[in-house]
N, C-alpha and C. Protein backbone atom coordinates (compact mmCIF):
# COMPACT_ATOMS: atom_id res chain seq x y z
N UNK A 1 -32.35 99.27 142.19
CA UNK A 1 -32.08 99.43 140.76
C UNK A 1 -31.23 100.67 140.54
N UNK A 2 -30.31 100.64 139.97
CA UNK A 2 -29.45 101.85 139.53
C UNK A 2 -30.12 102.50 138.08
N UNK A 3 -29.00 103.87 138.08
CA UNK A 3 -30.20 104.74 137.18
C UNK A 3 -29.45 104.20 136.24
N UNK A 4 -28.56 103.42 135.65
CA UNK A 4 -28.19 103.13 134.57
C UNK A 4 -29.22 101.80 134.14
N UNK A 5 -30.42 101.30 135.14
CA UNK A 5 -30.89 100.23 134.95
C UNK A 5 -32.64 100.79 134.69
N UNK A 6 -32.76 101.91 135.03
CA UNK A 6 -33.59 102.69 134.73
C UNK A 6 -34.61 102.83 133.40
N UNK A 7 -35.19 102.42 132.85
CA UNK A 7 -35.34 103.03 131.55
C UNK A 7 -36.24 103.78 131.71
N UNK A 8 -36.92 104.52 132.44
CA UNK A 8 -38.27 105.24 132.68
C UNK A 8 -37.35 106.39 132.96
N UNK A 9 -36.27 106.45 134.01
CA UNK A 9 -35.53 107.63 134.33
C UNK A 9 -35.16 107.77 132.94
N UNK A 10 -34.02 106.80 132.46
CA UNK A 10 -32.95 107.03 131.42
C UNK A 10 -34.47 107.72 130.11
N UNK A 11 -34.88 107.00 129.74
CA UNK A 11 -36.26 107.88 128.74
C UNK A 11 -36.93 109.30 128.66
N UNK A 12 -36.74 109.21 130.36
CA UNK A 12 -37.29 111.04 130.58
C UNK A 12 -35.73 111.75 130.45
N UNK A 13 -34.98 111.48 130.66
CA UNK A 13 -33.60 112.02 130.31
C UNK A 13 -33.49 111.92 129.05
N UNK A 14 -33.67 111.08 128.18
CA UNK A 14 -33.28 111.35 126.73
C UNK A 14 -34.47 112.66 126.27
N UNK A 15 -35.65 112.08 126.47
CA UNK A 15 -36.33 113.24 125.84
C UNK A 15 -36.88 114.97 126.62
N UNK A 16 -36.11 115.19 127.61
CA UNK A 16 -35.72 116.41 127.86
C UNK A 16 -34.97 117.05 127.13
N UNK A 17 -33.40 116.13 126.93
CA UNK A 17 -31.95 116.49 126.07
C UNK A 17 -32.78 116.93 124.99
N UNK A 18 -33.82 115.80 124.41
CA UNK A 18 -33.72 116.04 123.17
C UNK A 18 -34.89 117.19 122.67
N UNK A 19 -36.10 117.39 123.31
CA UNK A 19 -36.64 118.58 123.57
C UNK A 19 -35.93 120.23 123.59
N UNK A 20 -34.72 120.33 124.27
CA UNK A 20 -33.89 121.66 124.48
C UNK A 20 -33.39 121.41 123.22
N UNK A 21 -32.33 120.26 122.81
CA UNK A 21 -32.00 120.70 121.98
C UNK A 21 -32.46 120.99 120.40
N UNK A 22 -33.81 120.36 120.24
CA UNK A 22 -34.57 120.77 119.82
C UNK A 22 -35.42 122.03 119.54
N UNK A 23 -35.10 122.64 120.53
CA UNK A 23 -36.08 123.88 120.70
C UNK A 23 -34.92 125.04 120.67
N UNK A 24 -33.89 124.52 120.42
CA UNK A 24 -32.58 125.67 120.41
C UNK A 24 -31.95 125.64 118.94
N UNK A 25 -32.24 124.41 118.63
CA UNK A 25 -31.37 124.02 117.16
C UNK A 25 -29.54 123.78 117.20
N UNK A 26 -29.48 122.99 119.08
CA UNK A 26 -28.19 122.98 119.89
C UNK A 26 -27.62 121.77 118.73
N UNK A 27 -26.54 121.11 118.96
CA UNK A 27 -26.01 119.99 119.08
C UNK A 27 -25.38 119.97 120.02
N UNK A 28 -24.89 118.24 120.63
CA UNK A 28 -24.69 117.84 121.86
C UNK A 28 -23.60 118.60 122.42
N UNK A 29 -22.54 119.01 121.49
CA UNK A 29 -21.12 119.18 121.28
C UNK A 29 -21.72 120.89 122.00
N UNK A 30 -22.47 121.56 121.35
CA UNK A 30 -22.57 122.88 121.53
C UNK A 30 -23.06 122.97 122.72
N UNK A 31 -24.18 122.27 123.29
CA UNK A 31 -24.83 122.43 124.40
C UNK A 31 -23.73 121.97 125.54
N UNK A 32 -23.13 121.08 125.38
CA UNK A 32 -22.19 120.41 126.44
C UNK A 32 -21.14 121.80 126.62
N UNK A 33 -20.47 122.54 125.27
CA UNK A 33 -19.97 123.36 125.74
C UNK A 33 -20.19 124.60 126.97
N UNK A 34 -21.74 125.03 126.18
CA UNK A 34 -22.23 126.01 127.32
C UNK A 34 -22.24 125.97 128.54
N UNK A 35 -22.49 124.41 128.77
CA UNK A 35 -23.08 124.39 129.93
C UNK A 35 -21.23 123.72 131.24
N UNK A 36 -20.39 123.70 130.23
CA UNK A 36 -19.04 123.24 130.78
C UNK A 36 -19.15 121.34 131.13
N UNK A 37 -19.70 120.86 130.40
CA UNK A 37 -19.68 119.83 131.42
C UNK A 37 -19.34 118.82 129.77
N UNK A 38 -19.19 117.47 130.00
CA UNK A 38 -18.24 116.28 128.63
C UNK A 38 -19.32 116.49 127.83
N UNK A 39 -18.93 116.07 126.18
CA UNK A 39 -20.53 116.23 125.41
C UNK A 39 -20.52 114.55 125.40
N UNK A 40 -19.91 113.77 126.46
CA UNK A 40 -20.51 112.56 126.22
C UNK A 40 -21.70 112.56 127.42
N UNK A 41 -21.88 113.37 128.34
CA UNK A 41 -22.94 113.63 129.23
C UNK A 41 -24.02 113.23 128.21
N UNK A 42 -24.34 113.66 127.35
CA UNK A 42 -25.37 113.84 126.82
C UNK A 42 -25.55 112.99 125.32
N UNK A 43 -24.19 112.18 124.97
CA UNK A 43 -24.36 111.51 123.80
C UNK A 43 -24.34 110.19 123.65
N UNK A 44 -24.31 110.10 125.47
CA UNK A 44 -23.94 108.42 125.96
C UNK A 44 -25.83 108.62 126.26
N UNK A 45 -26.68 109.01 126.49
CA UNK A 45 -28.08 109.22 126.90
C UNK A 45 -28.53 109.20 125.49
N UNK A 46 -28.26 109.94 124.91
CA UNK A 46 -28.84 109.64 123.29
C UNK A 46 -28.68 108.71 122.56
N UNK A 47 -27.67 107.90 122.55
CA UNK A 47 -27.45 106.77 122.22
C UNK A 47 -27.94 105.72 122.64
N UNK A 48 -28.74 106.06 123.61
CA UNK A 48 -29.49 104.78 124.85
C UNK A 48 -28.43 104.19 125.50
N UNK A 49 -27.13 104.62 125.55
CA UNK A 49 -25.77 103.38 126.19
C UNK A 49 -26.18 102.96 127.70
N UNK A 50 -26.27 102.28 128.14
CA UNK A 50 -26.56 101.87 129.58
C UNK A 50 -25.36 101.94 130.84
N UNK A 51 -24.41 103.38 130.45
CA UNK A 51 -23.69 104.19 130.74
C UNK A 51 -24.37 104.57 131.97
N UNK A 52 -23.52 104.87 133.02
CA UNK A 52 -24.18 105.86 134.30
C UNK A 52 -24.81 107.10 133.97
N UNK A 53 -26.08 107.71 134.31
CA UNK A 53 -26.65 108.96 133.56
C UNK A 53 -25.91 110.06 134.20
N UNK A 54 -26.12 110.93 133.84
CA UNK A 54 -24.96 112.26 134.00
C UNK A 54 -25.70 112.82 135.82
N UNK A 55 -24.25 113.30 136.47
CA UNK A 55 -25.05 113.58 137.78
C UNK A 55 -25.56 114.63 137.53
N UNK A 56 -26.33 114.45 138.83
CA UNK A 56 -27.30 115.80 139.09
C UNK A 56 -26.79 117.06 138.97
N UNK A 57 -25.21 117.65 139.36
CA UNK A 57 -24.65 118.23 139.36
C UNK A 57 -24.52 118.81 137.34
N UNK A 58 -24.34 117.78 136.50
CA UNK A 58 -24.24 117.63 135.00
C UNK A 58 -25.56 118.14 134.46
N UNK A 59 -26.64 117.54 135.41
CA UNK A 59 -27.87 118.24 134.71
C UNK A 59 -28.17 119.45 135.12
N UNK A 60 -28.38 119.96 136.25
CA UNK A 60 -28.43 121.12 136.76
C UNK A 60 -27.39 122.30 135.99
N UNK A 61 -26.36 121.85 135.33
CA UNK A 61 -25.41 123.03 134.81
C UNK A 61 -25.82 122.94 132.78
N UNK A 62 -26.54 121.83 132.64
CA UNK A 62 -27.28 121.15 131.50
C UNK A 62 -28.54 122.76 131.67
N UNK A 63 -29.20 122.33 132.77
CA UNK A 63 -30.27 123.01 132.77
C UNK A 63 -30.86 124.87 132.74
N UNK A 64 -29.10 124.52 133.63
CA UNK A 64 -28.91 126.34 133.74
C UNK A 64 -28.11 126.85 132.26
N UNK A 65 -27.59 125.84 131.54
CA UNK A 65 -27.49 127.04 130.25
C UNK A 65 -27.89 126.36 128.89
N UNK A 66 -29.45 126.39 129.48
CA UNK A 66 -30.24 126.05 128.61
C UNK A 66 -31.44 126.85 129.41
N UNK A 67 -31.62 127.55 130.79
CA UNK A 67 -32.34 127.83 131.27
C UNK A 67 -33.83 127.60 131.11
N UNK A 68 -33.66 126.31 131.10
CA UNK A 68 -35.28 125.44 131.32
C UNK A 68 -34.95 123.83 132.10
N UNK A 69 -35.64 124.32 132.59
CA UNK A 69 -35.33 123.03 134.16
C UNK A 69 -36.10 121.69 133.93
N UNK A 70 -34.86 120.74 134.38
CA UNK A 70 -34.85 119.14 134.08
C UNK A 70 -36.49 118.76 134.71
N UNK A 71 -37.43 118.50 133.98
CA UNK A 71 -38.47 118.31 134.72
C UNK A 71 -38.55 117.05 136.16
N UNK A 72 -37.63 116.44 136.09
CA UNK A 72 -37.42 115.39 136.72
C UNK A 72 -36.76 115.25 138.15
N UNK A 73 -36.36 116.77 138.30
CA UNK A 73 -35.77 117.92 139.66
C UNK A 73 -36.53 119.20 140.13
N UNK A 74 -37.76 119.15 139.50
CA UNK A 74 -38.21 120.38 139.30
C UNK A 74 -39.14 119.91 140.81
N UNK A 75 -39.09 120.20 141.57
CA UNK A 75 -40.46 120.37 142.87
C UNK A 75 -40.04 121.65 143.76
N UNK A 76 -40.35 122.03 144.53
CA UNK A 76 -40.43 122.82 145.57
C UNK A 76 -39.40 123.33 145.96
N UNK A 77 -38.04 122.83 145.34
CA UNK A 77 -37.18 123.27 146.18
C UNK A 77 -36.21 123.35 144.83
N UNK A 78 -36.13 123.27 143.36
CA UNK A 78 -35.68 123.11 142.20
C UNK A 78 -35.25 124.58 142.00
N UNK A 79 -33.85 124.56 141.71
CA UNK A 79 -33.25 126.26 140.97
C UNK A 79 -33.85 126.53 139.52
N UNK A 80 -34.16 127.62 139.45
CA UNK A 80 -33.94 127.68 137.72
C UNK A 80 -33.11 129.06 137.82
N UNK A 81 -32.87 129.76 136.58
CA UNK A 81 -31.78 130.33 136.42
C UNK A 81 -32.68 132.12 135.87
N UNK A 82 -31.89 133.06 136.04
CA UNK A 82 -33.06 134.21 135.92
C UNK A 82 -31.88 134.75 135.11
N UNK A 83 -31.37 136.21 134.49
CA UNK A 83 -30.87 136.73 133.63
C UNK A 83 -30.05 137.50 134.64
N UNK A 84 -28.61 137.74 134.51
CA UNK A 84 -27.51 138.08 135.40
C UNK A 84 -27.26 139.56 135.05
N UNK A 85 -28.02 141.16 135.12
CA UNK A 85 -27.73 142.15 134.26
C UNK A 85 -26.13 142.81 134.70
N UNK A 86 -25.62 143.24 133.43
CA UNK A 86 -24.17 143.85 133.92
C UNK A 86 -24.78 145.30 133.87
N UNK A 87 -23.64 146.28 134.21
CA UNK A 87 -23.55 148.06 134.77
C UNK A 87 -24.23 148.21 133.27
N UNK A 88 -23.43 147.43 131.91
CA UNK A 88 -23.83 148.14 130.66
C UNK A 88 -25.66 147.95 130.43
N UNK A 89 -26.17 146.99 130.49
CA UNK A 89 -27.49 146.79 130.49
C UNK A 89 -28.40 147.81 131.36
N UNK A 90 -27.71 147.56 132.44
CA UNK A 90 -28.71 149.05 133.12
C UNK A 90 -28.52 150.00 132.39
N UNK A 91 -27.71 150.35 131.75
CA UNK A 91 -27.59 152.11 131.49
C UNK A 91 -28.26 151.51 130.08
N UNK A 92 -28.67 150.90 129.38
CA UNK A 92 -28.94 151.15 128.40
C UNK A 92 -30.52 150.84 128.75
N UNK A 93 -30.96 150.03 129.62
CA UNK A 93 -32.71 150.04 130.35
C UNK A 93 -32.68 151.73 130.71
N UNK A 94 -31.36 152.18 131.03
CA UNK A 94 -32.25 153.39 131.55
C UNK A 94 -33.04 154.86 130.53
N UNK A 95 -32.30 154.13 129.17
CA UNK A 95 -32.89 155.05 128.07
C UNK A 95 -34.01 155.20 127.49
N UNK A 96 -34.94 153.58 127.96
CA UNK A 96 -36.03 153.03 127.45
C UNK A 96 -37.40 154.01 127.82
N UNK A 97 -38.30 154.10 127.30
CA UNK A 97 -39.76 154.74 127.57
C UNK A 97 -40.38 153.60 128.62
N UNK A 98 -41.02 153.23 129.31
CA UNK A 98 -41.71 152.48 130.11
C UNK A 98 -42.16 151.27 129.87
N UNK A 99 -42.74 151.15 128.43
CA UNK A 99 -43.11 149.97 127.63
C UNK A 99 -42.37 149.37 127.38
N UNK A 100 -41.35 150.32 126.54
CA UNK A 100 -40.45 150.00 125.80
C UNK A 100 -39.20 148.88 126.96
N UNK A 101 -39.39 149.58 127.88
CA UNK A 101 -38.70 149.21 129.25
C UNK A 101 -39.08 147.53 129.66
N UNK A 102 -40.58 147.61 130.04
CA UNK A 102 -41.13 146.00 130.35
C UNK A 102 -40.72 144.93 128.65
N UNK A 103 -40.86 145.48 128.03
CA UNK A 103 -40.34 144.66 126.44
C UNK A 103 -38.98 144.14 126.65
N UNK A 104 -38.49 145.24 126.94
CA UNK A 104 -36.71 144.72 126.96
C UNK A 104 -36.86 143.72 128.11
N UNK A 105 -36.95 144.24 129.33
CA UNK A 105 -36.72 143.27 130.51
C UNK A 105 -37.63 141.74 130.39
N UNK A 106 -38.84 141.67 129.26
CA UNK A 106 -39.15 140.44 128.75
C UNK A 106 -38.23 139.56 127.99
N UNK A 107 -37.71 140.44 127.25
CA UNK A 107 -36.27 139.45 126.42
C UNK A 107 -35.39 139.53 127.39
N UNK A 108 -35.02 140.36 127.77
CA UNK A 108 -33.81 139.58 128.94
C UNK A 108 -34.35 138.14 129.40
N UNK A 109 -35.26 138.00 129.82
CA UNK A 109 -35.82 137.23 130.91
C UNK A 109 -35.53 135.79 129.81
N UNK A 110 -35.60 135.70 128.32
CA UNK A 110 -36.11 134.96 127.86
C UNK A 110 -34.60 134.46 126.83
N UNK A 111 -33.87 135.10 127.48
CA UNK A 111 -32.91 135.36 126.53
C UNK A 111 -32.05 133.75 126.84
N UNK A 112 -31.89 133.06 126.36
CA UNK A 112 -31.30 131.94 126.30
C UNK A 112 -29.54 131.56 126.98
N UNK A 113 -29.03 132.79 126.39
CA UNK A 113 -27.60 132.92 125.95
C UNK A 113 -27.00 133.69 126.78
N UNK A 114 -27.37 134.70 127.72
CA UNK A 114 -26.71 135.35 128.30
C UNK A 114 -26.31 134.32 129.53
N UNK A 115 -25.47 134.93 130.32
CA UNK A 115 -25.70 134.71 131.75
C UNK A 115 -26.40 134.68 132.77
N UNK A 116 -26.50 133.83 133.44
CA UNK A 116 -27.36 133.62 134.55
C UNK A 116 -27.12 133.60 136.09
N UNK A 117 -28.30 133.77 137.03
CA UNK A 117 -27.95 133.69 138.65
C UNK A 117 -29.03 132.52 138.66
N UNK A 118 -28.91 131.55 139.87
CA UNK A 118 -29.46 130.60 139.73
C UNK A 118 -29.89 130.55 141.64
N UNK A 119 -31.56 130.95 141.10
CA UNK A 119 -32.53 130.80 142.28
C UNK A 119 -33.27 129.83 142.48
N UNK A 120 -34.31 130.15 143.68
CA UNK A 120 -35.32 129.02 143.97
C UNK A 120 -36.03 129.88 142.66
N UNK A 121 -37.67 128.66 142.79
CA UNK A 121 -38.73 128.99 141.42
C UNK A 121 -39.20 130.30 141.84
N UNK A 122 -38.86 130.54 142.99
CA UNK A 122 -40.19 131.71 143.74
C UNK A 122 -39.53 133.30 142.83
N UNK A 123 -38.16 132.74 142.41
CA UNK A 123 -38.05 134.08 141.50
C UNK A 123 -37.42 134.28 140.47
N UNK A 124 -38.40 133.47 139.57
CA UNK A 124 -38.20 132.95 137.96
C UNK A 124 -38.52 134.17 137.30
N UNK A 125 -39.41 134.69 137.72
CA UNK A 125 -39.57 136.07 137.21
C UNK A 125 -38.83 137.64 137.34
N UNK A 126 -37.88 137.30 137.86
CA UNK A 126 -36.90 138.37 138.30
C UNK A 126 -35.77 138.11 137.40
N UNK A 127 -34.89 139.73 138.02
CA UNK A 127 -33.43 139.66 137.10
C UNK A 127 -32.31 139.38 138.22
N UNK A 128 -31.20 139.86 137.96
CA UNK A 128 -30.55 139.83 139.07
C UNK A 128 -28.71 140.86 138.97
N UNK A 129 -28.59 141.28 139.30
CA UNK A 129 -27.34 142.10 139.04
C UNK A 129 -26.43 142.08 140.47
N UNK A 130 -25.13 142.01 139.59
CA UNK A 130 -23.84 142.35 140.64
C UNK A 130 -23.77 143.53 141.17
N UNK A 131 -24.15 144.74 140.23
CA UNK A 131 -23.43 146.52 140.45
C UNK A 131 -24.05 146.68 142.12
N UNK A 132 -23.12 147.15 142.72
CA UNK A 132 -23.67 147.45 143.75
C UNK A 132 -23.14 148.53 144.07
N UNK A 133 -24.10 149.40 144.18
CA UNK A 133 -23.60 151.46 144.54
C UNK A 133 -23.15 151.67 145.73
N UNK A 134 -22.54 152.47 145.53
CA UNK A 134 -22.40 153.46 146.98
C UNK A 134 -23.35 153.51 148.10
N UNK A 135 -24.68 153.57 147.59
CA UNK A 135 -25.83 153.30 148.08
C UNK A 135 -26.16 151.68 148.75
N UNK A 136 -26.13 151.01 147.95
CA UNK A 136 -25.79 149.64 148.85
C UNK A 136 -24.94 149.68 149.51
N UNK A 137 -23.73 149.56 149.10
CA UNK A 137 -22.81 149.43 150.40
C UNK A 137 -22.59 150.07 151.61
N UNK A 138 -23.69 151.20 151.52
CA UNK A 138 -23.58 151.85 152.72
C UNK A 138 -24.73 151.54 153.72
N UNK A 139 -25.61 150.95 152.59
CA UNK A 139 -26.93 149.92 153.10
C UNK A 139 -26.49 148.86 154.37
N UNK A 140 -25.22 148.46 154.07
CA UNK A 140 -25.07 147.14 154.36
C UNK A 140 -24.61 145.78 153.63
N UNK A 141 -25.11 146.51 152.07
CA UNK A 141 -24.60 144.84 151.28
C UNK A 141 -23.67 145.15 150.88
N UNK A 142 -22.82 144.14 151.10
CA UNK A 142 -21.33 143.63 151.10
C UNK A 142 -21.05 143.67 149.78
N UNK A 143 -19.70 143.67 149.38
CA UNK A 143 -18.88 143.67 148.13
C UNK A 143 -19.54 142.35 147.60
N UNK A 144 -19.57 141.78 146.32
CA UNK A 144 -19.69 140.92 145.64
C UNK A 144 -21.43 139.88 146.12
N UNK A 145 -22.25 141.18 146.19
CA UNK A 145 -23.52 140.33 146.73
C UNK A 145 -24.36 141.01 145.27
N UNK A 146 -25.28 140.15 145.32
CA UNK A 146 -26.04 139.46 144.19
C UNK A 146 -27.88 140.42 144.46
N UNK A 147 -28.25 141.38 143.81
CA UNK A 147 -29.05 141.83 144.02
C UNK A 147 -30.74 141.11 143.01
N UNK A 148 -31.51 140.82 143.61
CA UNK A 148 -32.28 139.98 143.02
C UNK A 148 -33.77 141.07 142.73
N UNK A 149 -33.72 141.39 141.77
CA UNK A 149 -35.18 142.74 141.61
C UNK A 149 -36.61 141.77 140.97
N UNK A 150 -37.52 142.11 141.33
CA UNK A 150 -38.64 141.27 140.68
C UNK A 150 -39.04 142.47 140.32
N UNK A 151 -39.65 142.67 138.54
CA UNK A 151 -40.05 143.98 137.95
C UNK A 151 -42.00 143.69 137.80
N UNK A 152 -41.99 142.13 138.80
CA UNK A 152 -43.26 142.59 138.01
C UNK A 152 -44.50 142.64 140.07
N UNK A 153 -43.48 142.83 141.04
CA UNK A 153 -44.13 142.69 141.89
C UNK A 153 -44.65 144.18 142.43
N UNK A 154 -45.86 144.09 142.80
CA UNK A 154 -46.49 145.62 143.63
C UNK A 154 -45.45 146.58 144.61
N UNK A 155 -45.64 147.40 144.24
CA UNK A 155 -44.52 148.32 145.33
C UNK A 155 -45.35 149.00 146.38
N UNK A 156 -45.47 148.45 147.90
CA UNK A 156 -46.03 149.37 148.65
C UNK A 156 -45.28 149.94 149.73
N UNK A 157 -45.81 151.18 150.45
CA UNK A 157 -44.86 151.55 151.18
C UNK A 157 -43.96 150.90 152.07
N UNK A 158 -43.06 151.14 152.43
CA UNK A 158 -41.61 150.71 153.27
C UNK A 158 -40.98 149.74 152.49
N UNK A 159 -41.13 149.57 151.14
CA UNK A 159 -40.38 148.29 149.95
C UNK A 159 -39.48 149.07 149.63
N UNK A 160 -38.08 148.07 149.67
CA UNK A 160 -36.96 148.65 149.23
C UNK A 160 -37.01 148.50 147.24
N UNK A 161 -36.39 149.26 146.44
CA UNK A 161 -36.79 149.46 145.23
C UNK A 161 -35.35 149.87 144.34
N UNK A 162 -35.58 149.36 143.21
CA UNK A 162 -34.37 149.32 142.07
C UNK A 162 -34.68 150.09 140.88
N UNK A 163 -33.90 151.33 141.07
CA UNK A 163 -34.16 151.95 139.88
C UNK A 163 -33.08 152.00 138.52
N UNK A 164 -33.84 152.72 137.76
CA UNK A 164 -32.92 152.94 136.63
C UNK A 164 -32.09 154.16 136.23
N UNK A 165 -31.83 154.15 135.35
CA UNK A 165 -31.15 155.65 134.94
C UNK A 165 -30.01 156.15 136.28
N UNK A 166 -28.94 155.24 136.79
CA UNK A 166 -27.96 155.82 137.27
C UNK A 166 -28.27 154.22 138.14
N UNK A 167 -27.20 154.09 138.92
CA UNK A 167 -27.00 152.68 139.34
C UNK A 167 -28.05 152.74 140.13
N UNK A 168 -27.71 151.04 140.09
CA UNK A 168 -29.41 150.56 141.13
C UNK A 168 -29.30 150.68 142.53
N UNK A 169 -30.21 151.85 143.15
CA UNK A 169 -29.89 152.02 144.33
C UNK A 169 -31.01 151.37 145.27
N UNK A 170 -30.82 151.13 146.40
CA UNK A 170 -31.47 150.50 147.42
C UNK A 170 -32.41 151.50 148.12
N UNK A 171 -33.84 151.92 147.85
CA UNK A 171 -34.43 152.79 148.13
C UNK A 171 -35.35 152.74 148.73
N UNK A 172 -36.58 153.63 149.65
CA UNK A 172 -37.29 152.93 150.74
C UNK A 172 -38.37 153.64 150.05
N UNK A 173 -39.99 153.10 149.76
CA UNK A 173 -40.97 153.84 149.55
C UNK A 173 -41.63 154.32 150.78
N UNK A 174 -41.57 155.84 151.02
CA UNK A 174 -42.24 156.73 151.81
C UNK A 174 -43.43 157.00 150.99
N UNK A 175 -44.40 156.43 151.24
CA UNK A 175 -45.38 157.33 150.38
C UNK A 175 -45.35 157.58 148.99
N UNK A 176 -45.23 158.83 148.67
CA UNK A 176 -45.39 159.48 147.25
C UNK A 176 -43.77 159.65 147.04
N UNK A 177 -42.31 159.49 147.93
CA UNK A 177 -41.19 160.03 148.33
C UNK A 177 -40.62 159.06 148.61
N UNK A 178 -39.34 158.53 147.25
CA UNK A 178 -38.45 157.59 147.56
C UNK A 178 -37.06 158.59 148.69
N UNK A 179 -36.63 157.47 149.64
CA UNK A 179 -35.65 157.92 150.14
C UNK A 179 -34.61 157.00 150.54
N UNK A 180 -33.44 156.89 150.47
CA UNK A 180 -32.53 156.31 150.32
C UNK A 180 -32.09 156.51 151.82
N UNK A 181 -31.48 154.78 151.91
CA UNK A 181 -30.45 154.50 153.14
C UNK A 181 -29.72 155.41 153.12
N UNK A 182 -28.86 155.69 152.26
CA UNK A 182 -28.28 156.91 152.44
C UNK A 182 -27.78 158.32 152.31
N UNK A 183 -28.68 158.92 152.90
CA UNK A 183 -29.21 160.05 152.51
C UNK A 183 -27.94 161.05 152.14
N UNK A 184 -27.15 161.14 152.54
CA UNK A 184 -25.77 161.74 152.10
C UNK A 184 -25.86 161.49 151.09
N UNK A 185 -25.67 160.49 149.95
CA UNK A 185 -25.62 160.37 148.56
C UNK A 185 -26.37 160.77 148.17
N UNK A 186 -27.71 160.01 148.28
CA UNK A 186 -29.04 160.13 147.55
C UNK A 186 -29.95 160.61 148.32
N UNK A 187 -30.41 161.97 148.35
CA UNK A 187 -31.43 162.64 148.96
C UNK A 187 -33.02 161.97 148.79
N UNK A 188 -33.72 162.86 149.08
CA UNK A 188 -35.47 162.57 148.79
C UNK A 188 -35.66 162.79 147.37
N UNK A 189 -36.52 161.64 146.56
CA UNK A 189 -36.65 162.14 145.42
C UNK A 189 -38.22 161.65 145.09
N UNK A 190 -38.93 162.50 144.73
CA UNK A 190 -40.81 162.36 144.80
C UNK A 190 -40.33 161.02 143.51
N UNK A 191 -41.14 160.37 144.17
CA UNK A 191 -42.04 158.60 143.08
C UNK A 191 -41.79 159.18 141.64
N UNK A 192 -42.86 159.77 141.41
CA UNK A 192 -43.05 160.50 139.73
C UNK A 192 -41.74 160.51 139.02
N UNK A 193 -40.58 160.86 139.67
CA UNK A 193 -39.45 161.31 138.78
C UNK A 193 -38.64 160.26 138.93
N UNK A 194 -38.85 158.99 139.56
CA UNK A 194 -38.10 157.88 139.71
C UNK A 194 -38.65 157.06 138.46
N UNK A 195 -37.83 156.42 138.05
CA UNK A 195 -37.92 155.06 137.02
C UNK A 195 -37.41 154.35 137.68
N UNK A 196 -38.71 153.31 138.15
CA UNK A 196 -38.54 152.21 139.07
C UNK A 196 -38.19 150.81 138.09
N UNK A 197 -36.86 150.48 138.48
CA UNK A 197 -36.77 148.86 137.66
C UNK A 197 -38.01 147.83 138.55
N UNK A 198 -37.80 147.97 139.54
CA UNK A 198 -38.49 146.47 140.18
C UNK A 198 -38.12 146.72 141.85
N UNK A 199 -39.03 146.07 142.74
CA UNK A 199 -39.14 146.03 143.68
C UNK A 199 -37.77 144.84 144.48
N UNK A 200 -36.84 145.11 144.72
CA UNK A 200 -35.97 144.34 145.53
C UNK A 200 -36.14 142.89 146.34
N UNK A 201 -36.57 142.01 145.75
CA UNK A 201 -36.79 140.77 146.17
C UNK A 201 -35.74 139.89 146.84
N UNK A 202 -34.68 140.31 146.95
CA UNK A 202 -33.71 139.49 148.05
C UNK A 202 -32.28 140.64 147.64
N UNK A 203 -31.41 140.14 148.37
CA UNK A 203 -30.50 140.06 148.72
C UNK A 203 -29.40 139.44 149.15
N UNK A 204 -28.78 138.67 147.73
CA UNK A 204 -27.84 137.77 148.54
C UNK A 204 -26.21 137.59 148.68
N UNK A 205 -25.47 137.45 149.27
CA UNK A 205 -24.51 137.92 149.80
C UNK A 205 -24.00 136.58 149.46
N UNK A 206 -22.58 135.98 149.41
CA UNK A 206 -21.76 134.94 149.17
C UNK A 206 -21.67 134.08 150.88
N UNK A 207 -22.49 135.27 151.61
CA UNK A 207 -22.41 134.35 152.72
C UNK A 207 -23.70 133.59 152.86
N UNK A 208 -24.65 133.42 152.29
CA UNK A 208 -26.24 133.13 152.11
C UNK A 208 -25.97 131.96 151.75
């Protein structure tokens, strides 16, 4: 049976579409824009037309800028999309009080509209940024690699770590004493006086 012969597929496809766009106050035209892909993707499915359903490729870019995932792709191995921070966002996290800090990085997380990096589920709860310092690159990570921070995981010793208030550097917990790959730049600096964004959850490089 083809998925155009489907009506159980084609049904859970209409009422996903129509769920997001529902829950956004989108139209087809608007959502099709975001996400780059025809707004007949999505108006040939609403219409019930017995049209080929949009590929996987259509939903997945459907899903990522709408950042809530096609339930119908969603298992074990399903991307969803996390919040992409630029240089300006850090510096302005780095002004925040601590609270004030986890608040913001909750609306990022939730934020609909921005840009996105698009992971496995295992780190839906993370952010993810391009800036990569002096400090990385002397780490090892390459020009144009993708730093993935989880703000809400435990930091124990020997975890590499993302701070705030001056670019996100790649840092090693000693104890009570963050210290940096590279110590030429970034000396020893005691825990206490660090504002930790999040514990460094991957690293990925364009060659990954």
């Amino acid at each position: 049976m083809s998925t155009a012969d489907n009506p159980d597929l084609r049904n859970s496809v209409r009422h996903w579409m129509s769920s997001v766009m529902g829950q956004f106050g989108w139209t087809p035209e608007r959502w099709a824009r975001l996400a780059d892909v025809p707004p007949s993707a999505i108006t040939r499915v609403m219409r019930m037309e017995r049209a080929a359903l949009p590929s996987l490729g259509m939903l997945a870019r459907l899903a990522e800028a709408a950042n809530t995932p096609f339930g119908l792709i969603v298992d074990q191995d399903a991307q969803v999309g996390i919040p992409r921070l630029e240089r300006a966002d850090l510096e302005r996290l780095a002004g925040l009080f601590d609270e004030d800090l986890r608040d913001e990085l909750d609306r990022l997380r939730r934020d609909r509209t921005r840009r996105v990096f698009t992971v496995g589920p295992e780190y839906r709860h993370c952010i993810a940024t391009d800036w990569i310092d002096d400090g990385l690159a002397l780490a090892g990570v390459p020009a144009g690699s993708t730093v993935i921070i989880d703000p809400e995981a435990p930091i124990e010793r020997g975890d590499p770590v993302a701070l705030v208030g001056a670019p996100v550097q790649l840092r090693l917990v000693q104890g009570s004493v963050l210290v940096s790959r590279a110590m030429r730049l970034h000396p020893l600096l005691p825990r206490e006086q660090a504002r930790i964004l999040g514990r460094v959850a991957k690293v990925k490089s364009r060659a990954n």
